[in-house]
N, C-alpha and C. Protein backbone atom coordinates (compact mmCIF):
# COMPACT_ATOMS: atom_id res chain seq x y z
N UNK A 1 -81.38 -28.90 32.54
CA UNK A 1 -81.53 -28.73 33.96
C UNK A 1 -81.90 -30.07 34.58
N UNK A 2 -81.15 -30.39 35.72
CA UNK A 2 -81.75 -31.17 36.42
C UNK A 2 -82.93 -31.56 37.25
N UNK A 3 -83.79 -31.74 37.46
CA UNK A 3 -84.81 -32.11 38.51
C UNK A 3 -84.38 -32.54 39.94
N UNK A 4 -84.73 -31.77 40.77
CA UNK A 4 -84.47 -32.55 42.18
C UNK A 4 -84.72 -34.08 42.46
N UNK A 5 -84.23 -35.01 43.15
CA UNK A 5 -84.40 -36.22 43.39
C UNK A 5 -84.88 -36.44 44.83
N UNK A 6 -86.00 -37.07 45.02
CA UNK A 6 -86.07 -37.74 46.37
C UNK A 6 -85.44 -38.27 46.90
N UNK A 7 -84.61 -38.67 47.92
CA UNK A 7 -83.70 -39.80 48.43
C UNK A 7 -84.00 -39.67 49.98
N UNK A 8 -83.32 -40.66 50.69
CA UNK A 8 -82.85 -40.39 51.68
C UNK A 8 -81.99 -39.78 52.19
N UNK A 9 -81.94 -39.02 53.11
CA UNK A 9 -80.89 -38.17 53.28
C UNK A 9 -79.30 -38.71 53.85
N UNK A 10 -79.18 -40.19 54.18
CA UNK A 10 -78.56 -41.29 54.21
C UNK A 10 -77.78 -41.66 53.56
N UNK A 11 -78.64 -41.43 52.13
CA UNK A 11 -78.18 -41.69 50.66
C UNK A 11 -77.73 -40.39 50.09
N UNK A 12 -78.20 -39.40 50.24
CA UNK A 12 -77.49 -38.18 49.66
C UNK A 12 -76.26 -37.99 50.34
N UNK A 13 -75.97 -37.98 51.71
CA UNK A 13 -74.30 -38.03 52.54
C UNK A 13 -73.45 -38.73 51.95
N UNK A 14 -74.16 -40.08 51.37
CA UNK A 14 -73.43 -41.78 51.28
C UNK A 14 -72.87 -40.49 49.72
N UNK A 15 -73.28 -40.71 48.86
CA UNK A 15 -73.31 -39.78 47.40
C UNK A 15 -72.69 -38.52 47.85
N UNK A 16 -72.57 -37.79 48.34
CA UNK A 16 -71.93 -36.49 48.63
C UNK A 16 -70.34 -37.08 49.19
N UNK A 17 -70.48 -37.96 50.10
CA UNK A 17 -69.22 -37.91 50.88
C UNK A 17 -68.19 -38.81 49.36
N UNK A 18 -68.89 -39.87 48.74
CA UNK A 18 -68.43 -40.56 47.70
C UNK A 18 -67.67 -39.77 46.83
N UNK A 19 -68.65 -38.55 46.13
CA UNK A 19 -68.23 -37.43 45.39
C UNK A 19 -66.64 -36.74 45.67
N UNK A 20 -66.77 -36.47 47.51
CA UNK A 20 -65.39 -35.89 47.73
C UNK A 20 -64.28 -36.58 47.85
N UNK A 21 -64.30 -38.46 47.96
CA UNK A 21 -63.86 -39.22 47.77
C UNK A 21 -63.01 -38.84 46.75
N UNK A 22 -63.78 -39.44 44.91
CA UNK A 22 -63.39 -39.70 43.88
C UNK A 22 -62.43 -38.08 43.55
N UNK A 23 -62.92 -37.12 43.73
CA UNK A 23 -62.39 -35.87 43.42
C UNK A 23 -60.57 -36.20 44.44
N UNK A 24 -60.87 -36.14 45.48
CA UNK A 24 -59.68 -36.26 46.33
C UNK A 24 -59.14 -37.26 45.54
N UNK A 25 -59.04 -38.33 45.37
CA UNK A 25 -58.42 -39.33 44.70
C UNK A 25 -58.06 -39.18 43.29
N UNK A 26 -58.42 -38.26 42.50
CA UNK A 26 -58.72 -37.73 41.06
C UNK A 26 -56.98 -37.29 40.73
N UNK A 27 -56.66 -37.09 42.17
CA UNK A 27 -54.96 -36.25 41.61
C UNK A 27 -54.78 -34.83 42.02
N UNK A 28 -53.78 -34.12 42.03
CA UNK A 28 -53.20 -33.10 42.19
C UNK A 28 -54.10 -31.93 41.58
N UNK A 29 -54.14 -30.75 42.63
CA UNK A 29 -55.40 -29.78 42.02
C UNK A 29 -54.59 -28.82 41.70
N UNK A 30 -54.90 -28.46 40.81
CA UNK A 30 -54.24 -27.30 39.91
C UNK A 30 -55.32 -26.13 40.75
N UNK A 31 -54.76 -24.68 40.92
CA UNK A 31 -55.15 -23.56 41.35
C UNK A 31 -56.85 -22.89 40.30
N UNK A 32 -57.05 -23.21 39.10
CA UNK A 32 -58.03 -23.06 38.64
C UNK A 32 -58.33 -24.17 37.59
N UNK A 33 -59.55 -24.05 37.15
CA UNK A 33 -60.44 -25.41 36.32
C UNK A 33 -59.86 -25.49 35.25
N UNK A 34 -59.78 -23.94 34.63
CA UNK A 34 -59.92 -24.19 33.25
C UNK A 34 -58.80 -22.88 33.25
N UNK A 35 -58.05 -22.88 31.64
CA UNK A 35 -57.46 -21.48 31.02
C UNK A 35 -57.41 -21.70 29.40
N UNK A 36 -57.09 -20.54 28.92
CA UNK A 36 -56.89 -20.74 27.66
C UNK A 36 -55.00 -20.74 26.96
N UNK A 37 -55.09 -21.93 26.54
CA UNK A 37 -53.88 -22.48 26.09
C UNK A 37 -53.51 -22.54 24.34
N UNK A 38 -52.76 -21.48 23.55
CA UNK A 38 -52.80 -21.19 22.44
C UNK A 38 -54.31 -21.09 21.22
N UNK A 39 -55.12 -20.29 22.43
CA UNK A 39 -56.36 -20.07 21.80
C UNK A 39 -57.28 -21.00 21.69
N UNK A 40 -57.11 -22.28 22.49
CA UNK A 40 -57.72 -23.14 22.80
C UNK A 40 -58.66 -23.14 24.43
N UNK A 41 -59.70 -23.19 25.03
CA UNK A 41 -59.95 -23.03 26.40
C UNK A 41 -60.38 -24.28 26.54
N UNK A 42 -59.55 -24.80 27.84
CA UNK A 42 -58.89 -26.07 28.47
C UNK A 42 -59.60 -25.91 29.64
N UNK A 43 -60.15 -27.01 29.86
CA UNK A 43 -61.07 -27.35 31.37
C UNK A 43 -61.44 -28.49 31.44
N UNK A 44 -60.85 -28.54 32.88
CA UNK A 44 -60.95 -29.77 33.96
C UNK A 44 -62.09 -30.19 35.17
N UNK A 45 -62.30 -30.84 34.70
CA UNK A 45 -63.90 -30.73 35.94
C UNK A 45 -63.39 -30.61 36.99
N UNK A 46 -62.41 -31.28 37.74
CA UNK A 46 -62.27 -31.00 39.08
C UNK A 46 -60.50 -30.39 39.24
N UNK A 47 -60.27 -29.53 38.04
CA UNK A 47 -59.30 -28.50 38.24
C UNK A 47 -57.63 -29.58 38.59
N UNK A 48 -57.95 -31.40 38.10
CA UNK A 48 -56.52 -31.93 37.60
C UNK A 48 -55.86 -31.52 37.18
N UNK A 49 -54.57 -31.02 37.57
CA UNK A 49 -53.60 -30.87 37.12
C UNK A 49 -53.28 -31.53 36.07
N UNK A 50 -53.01 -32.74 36.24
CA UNK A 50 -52.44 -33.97 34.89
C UNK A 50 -53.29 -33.79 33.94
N UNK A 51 -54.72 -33.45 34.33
CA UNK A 51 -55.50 -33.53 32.90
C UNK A 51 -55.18 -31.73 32.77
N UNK A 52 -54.74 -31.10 32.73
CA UNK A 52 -54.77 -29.85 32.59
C UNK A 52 -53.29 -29.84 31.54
N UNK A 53 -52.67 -30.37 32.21
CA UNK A 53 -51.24 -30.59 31.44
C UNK A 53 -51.46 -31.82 30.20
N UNK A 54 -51.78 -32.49 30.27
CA UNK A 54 -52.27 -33.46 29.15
C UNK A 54 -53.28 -32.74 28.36
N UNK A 55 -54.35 -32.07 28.18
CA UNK A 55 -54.81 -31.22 27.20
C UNK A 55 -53.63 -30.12 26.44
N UNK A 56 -52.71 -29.42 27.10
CA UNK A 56 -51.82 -28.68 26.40
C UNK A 56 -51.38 -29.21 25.52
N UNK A 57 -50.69 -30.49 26.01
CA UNK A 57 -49.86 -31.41 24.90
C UNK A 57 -50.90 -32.17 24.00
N UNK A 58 -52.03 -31.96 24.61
CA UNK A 58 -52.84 -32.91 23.22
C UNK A 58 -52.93 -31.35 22.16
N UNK A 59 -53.39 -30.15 22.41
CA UNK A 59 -53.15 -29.22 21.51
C UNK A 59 -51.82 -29.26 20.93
N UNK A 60 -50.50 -29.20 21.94
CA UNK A 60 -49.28 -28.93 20.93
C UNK A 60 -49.21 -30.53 19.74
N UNK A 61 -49.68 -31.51 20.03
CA UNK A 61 -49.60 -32.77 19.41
C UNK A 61 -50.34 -32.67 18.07
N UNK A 62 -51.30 -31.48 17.87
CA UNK A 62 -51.97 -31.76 16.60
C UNK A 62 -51.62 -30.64 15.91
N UNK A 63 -51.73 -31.15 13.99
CA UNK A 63 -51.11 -29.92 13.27
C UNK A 63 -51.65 -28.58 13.78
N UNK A 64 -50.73 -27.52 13.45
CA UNK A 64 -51.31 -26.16 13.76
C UNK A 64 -52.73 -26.03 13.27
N UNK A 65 -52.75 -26.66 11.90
CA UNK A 65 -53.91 -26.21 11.19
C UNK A 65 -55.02 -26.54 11.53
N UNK A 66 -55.27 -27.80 12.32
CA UNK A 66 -56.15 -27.86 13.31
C UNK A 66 -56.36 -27.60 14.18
N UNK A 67 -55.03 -27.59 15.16
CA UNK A 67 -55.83 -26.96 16.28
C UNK A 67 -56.11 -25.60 16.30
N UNK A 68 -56.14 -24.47 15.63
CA UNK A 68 -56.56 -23.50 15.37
C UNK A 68 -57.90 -23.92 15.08
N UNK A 69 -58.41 -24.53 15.28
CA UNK A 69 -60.09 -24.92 14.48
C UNK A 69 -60.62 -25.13 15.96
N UNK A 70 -60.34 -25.50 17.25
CA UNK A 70 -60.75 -26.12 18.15
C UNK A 70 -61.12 -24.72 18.94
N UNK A 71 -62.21 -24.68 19.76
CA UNK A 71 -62.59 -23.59 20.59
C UNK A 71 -62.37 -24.43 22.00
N UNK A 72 -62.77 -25.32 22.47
CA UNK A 72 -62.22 -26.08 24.24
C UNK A 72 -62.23 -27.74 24.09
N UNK A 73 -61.47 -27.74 24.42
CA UNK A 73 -61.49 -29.03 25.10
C UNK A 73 -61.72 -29.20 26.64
N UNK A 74 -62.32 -30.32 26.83
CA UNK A 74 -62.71 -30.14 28.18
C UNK A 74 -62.55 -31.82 28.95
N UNK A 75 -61.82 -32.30 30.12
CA UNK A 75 -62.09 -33.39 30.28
C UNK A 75 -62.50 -33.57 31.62
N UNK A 76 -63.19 -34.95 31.67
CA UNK A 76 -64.03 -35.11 32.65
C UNK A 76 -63.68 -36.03 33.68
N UNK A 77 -63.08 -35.48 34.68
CA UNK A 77 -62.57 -35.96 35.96
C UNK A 77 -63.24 -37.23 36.53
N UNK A 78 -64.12 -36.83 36.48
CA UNK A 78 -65.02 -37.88 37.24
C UNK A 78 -65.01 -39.35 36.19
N UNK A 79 -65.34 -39.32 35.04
CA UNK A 79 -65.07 -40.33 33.80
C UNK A 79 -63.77 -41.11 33.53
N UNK A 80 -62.64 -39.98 33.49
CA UNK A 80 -61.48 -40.09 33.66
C UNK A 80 -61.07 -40.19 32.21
N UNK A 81 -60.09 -39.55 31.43
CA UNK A 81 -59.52 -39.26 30.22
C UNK A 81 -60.98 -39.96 29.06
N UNK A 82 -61.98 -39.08 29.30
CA UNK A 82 -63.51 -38.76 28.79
C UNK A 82 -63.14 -37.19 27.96
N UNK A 83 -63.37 -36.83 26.92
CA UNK A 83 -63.61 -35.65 26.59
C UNK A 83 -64.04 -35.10 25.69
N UNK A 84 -64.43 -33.87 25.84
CA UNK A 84 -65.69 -33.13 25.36
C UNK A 84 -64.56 -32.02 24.16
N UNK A 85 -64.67 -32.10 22.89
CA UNK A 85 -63.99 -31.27 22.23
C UNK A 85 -64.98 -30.52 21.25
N UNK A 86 -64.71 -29.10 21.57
CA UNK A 86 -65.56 -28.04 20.39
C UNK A 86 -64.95 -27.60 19.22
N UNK A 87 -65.60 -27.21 18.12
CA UNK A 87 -64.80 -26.75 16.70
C UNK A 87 -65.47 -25.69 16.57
N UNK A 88 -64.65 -24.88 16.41
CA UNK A 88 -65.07 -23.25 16.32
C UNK A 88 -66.07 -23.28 15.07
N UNK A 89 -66.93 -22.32 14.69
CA UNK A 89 -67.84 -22.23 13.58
C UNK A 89 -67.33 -22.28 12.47
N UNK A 90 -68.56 -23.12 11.31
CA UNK A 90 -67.65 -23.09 10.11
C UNK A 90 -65.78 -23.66 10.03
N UNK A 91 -64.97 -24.25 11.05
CA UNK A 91 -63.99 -24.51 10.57
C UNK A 91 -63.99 -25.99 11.05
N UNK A 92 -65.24 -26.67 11.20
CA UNK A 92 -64.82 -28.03 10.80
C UNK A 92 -64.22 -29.17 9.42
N UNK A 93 -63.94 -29.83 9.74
CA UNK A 93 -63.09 -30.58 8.32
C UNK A 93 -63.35 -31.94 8.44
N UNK A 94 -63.37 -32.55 7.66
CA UNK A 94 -63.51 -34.78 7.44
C UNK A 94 -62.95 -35.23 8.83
N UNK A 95 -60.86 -34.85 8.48
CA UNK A 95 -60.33 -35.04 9.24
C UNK A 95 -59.79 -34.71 10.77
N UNK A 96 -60.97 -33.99 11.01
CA UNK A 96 -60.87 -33.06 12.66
C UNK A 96 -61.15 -34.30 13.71
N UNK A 97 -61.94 -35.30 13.70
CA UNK A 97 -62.42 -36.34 14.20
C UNK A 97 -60.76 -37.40 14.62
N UNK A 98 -60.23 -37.31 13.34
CA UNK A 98 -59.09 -37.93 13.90
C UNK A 98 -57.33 -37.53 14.28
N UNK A 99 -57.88 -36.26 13.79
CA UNK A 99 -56.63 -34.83 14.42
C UNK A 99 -56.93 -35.68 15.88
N UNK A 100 -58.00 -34.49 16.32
CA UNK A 100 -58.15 -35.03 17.72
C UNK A 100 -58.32 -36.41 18.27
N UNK A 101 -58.35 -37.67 17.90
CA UNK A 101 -58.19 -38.87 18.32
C UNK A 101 -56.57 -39.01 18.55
N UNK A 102 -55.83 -38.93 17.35
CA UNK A 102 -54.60 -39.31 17.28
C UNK A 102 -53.36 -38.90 18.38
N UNK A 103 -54.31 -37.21 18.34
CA UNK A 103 -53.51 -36.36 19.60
C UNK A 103 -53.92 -37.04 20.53
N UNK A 104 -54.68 -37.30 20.98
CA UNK A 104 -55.18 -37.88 22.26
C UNK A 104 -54.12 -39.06 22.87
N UNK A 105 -54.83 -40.02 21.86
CA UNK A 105 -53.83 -41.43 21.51
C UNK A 105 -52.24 -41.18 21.88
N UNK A 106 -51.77 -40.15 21.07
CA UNK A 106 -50.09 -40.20 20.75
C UNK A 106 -49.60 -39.22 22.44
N UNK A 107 -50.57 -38.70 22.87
CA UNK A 107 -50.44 -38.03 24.33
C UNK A 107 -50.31 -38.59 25.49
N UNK A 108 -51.65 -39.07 25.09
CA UNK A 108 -52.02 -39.46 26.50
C UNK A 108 -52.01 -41.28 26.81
N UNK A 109 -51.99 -42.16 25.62
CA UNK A 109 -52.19 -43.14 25.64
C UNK A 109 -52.97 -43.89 25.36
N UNK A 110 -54.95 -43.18 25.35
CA UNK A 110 -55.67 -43.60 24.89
C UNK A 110 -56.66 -42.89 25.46
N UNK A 111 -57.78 -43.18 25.12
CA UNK A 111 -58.91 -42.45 25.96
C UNK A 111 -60.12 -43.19 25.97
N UNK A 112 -61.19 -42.59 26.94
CA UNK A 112 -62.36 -43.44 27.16
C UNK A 112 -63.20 -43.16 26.37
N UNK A 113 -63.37 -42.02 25.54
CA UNK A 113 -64.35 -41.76 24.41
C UNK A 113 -64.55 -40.33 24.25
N UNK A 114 -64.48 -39.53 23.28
CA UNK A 114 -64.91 -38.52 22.68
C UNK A 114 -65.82 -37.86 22.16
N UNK A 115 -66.06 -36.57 22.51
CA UNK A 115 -67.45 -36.24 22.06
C UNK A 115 -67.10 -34.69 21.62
N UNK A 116 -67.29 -34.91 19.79
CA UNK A 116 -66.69 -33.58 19.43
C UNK A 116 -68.02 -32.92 18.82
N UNK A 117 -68.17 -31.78 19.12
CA UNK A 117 -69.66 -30.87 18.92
C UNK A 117 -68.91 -29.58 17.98
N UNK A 118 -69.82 -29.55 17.62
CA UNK A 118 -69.55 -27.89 16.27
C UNK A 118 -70.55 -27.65 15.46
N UNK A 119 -70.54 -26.55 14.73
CA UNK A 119 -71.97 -26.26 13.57
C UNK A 119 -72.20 -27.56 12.47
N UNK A 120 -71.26 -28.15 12.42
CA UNK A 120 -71.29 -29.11 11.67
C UNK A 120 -70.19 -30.21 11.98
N UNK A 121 -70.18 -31.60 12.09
CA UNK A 121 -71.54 -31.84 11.98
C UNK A 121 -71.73 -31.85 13.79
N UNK A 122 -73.17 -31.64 14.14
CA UNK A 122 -73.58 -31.23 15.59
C UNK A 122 -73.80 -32.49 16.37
N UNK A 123 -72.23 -32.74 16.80
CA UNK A 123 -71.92 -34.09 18.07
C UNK A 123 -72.05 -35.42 17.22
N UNK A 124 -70.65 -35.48 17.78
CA UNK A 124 -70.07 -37.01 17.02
C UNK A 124 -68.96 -37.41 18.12
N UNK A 125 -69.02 -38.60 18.24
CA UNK A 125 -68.56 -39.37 19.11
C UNK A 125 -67.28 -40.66 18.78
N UNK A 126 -66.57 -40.52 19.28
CA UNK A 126 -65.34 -41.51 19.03
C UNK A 126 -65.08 -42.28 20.07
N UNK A 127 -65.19 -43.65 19.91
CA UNK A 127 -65.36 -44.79 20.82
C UNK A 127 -64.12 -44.90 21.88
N UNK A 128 -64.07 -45.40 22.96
CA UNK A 128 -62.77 -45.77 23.55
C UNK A 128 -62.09 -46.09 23.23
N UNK A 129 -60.77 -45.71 23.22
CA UNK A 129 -59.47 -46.35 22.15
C UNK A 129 -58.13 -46.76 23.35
N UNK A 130 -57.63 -47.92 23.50
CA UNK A 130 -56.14 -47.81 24.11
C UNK A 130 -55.89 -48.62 23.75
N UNK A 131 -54.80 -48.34 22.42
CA UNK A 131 -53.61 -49.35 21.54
C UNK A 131 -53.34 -50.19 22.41
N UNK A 132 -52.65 -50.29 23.49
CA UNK A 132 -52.57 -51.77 24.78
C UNK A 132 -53.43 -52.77 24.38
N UNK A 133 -54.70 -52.04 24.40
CA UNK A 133 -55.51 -53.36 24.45
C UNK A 133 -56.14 -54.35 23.56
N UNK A 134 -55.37 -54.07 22.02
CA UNK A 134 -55.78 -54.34 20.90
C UNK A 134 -54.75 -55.42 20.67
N UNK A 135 -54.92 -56.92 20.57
CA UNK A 135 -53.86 -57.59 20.17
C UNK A 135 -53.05 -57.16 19.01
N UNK A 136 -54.01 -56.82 18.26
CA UNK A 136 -52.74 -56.22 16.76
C UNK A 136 -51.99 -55.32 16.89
N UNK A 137 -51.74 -54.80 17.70
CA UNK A 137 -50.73 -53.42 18.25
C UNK A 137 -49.62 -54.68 19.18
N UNK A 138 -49.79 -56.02 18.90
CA UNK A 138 -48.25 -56.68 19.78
C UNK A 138 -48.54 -57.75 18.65
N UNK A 139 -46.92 -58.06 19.20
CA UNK A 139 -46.39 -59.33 18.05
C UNK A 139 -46.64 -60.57 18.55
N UNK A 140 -46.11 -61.78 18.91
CA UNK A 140 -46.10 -62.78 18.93
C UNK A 140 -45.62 -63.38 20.46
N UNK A 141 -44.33 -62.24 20.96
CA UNK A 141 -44.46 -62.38 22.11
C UNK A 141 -44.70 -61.29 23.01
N UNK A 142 -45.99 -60.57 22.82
CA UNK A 142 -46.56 -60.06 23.90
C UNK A 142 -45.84 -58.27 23.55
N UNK A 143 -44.46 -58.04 23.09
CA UNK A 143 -44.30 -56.99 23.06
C UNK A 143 -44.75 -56.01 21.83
N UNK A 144 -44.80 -54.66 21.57
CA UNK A 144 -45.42 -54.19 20.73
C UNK A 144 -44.80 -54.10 19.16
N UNK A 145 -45.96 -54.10 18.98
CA UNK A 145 -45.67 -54.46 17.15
C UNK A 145 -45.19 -53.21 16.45
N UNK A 146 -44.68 -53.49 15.49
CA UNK A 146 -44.20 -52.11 14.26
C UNK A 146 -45.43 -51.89 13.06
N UNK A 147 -46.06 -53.11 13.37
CA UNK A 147 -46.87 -52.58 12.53
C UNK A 147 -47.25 -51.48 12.59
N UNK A 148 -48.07 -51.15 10.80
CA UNK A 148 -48.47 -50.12 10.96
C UNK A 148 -50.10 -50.07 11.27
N UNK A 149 -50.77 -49.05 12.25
CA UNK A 149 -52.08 -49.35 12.35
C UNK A 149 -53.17 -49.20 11.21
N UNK A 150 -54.24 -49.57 11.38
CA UNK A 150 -55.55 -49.95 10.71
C UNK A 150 -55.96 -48.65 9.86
N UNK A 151 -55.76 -48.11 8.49
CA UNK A 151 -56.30 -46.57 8.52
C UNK A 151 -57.85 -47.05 8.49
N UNK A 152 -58.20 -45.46 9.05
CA UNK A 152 -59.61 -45.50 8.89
C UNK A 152 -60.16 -44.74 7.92
């Protein structure tokens, strides 16, 4: 829970009107936040469309056998391709950490950081990733490399 904050009320408008700013600017509003998408429940903080449609395809992007393990994904509008991924009880695995990175990655392009929660292990975090910005993902002149990437 939050605690109320003192401010000026100057400053709470300045912060409120900001808020409807970034949301308005956030993109195209899909009719509701969240749904459930092949047994997965998908939610958007401020009901993006693009991020609503980019979670589907990050589910269809990972083996079945995982994403059957995932209870929501959730991303955070305001952060911007930030997200919050759950693993249903008991069906976490080593490789769930980078199911869901890779989908992300091979979807969406990259992301600002991950935060996957479940009975085990309880919240783990995967750093910002966008192949762009990694010189070893380009060759010599600037365009992208064949290499193959770094396993982890």
């Amino acid at each position: 829970m939050v605690d109320d904050i003192e401010m000026p009320s100057e400053l709470s408008e300045a912060l409120r009107l900001q808020n409807e700013i970034d949301r308005a600017e956030a993109g195209q509003k899909a009719p509701v936040s969240g749904f459930t998408y092949k047994g997965v429940r998908l939610k958007s903080r401020w009901a993006v469309l693009r991020e609503l449609e980019d979670m589907k395809r990050i589910v269809d992007a990972m083996p079945e056998l995982m994403s059957r393990r995932l209870e929501t994904i959730s991303c955070d509008s305001k952060a911007g391709a930030t997200y919050t991924v759950t693993v249903k009880d008991r069906l976490w695995v080593p490789d769930m950490k980078w199911a869901v990175s890779d989908a992300i990655v091979d979807t969406v392009g990259g992301h600002n950081g991950i935060y996957i929660d479940g009975d085990t292990p309880a919240g783990m975090e995967v750093d910002p990733y966008w192949p762009d910005d990694y010189a070893r993902d380009r060759d010599s002149t600037g365009e992208k490399s064949a290499k193959t990437p770094i396993s982890r």
